[in-house]
C-alpha atoms as a PDB file:
ATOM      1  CA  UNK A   1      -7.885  45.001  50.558  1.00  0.00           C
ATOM      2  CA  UNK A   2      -7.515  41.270  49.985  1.00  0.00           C
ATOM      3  CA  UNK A   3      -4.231  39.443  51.259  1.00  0.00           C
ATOM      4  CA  UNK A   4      -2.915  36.639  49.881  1.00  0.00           C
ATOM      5  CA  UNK A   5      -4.047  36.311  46.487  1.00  0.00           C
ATOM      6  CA  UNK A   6      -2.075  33.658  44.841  1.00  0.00           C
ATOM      7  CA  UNK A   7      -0.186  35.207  41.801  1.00  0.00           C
ATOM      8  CA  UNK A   8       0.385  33.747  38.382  1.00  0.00           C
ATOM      9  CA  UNK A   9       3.563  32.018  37.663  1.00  0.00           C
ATOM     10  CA  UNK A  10       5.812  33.985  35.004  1.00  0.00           C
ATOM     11  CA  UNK A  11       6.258  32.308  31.400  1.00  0.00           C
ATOM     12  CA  UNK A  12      10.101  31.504  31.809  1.00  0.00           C
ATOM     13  CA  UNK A  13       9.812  29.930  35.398  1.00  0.00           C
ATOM     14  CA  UNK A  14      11.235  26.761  34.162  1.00  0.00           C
ATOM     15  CA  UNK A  15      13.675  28.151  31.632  1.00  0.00           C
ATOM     16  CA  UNK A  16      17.377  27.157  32.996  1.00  0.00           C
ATOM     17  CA  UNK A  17      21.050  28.235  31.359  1.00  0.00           C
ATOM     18  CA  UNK A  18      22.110  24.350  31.013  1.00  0.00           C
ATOM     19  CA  UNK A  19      23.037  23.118  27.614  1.00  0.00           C
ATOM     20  CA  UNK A  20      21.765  19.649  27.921  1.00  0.00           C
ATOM     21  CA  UNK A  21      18.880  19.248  25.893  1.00  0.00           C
ATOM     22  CA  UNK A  22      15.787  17.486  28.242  1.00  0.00           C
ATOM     23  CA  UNK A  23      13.947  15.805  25.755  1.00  0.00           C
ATOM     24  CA  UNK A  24      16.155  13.058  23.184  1.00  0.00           C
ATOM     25  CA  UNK A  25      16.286  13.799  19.359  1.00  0.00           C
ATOM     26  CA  UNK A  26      14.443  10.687  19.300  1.00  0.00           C
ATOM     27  CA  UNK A  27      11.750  12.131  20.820  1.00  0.00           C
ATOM     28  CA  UNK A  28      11.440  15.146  19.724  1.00  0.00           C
ATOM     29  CA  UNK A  29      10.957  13.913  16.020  1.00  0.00           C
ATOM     30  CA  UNK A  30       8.517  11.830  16.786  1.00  0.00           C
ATOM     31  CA  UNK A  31       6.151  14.814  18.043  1.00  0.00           C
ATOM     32  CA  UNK A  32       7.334  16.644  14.934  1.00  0.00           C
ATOM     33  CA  UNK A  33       5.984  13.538  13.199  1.00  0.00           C
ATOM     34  CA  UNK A  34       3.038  13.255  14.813  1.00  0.00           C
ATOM     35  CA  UNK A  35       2.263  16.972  14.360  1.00  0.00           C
ATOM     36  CA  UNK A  36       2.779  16.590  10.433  1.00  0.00           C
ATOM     37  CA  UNK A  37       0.234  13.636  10.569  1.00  0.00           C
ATOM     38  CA  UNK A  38      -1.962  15.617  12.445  1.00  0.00           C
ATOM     39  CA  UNK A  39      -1.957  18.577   9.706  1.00  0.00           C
ATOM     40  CA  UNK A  40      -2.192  16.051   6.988  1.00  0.00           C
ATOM     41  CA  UNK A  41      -5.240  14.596   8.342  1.00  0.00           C
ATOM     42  CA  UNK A  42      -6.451  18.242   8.916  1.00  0.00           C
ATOM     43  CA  UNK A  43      -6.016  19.534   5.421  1.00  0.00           C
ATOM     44  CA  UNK A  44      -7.623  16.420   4.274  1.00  0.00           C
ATOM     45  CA  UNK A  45     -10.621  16.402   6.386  1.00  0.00           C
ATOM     46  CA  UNK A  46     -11.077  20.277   5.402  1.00  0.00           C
ATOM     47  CA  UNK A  47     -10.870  19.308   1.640  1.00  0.00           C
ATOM     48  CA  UNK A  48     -13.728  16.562   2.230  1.00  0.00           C
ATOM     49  CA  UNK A  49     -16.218  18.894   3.240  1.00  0.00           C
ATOM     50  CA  UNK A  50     -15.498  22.141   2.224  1.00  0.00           C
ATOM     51  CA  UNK A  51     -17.798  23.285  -0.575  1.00  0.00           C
ATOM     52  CA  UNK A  52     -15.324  25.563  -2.127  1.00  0.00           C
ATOM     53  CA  UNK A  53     -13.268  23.960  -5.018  1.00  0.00           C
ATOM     54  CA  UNK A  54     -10.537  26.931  -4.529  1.00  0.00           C
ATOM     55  CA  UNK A  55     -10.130  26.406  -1.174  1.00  0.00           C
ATOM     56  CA  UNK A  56      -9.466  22.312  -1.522  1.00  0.00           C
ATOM     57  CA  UNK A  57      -6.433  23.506  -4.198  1.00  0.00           C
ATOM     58  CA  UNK A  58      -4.887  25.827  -1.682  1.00  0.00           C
ATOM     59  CA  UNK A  59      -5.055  22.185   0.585  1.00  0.00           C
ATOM     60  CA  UNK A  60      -3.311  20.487  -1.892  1.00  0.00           C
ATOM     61  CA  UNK A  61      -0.971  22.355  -2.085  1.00  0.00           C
ATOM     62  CA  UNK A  62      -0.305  23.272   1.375  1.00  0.00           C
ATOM     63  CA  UNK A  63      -0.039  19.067   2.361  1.00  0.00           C
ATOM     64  CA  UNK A  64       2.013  18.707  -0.311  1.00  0.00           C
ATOM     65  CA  UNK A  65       4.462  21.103   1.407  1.00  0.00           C
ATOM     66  CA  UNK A  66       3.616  19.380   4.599  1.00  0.00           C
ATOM     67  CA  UNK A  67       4.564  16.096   2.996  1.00  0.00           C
ATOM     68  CA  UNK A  68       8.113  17.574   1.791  1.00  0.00           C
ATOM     69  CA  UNK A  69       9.060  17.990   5.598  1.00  0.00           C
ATOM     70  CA  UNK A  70       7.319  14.651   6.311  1.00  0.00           C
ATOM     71  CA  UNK A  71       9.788  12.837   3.651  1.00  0.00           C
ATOM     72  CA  UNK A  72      12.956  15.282   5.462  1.00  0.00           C
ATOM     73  CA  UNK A  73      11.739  13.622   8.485  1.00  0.00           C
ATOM     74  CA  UNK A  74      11.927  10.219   7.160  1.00  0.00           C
ATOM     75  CA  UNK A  75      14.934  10.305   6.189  1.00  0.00           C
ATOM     76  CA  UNK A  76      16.533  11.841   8.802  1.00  0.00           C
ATOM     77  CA  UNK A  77      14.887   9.066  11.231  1.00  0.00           C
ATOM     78  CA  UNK A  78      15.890   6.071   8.779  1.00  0.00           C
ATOM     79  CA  UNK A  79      19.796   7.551   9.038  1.00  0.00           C
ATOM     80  CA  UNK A  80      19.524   7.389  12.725  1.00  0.00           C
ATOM     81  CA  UNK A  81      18.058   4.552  12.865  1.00  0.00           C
ATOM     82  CA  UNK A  82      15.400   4.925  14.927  1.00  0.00           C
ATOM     83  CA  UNK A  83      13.035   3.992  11.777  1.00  0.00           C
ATOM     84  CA  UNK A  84      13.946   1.508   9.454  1.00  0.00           C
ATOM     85  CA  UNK A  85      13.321   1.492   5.719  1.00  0.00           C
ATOM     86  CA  UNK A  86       9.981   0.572   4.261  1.00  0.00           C
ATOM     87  CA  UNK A  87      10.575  -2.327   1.919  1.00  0.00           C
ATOM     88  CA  UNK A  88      10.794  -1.559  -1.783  1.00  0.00           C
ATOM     89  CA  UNK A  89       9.050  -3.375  -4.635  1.00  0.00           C
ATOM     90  CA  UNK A  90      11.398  -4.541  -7.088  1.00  0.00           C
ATOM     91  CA  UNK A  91      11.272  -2.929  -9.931  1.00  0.00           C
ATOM     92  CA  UNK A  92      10.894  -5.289 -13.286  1.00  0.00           C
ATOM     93  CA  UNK A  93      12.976  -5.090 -16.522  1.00  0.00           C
ATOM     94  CA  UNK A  94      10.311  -4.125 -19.159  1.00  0.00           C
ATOM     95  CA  UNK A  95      10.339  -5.622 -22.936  1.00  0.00           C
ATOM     96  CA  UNK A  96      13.445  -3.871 -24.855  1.00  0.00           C
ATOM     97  CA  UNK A  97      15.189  -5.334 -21.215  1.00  0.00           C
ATOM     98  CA  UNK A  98      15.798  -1.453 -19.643  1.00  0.00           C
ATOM     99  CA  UNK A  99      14.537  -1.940 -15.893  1.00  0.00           C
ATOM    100  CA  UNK A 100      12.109   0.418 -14.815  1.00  0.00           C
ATOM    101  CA  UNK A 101      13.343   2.863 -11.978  1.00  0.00           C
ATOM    102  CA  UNK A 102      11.138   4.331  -9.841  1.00  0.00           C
ATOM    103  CA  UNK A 103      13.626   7.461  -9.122  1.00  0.00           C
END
């Protein structure tokens, strides 16, 4: 029989009882930001060259759910202000004088 075999660590080594969080919020939205980019980029690339027209609608619709959390995100980061807000266009008045809203 073989002695000393190292064994494998368990999956909750690490895992303490303290309540203060070790990554910031800060943080920890940008990964979830970065992960939505990254499954964006995915879908798109898969739409690109996959041959299958049903498959590049079931894309389209899943970044389009992607891109709902990706706005949630946004805002959420621009109320915190750890992103400021993109700069808006202003919007002109058109002829009867009604300006044109984009929401």
């Amino acid at each position: 029989m073989v002695e000393n075999i190292p064994v494998t660590m368990k999956w909750d080594y690490g895992v303490e009882k303290s309540s203060i969080p070790p990554f910031s919020e800060k943080l920890m939205m940008f990964h979830l930001a970065a992960m939505i980019t990254e499954n964006v980029r995915g879908y798109g690339l898969a739409m690109s060259t996959s041959p299958r027209l049903d498959l590049a609608l079931n894309y389209t619709n899943f970044t389009n759910e992607i891109l709902e959390y990706a706005k949630e995100v946004s805002r959420i980061s621009i109320e915190q202000g750890w992103l400021e807000e993109p700069p808006h266009i202003p919007f002109p008045k058109n002829s009867f004088g009604i300006k044109i809203s984009s929401r």
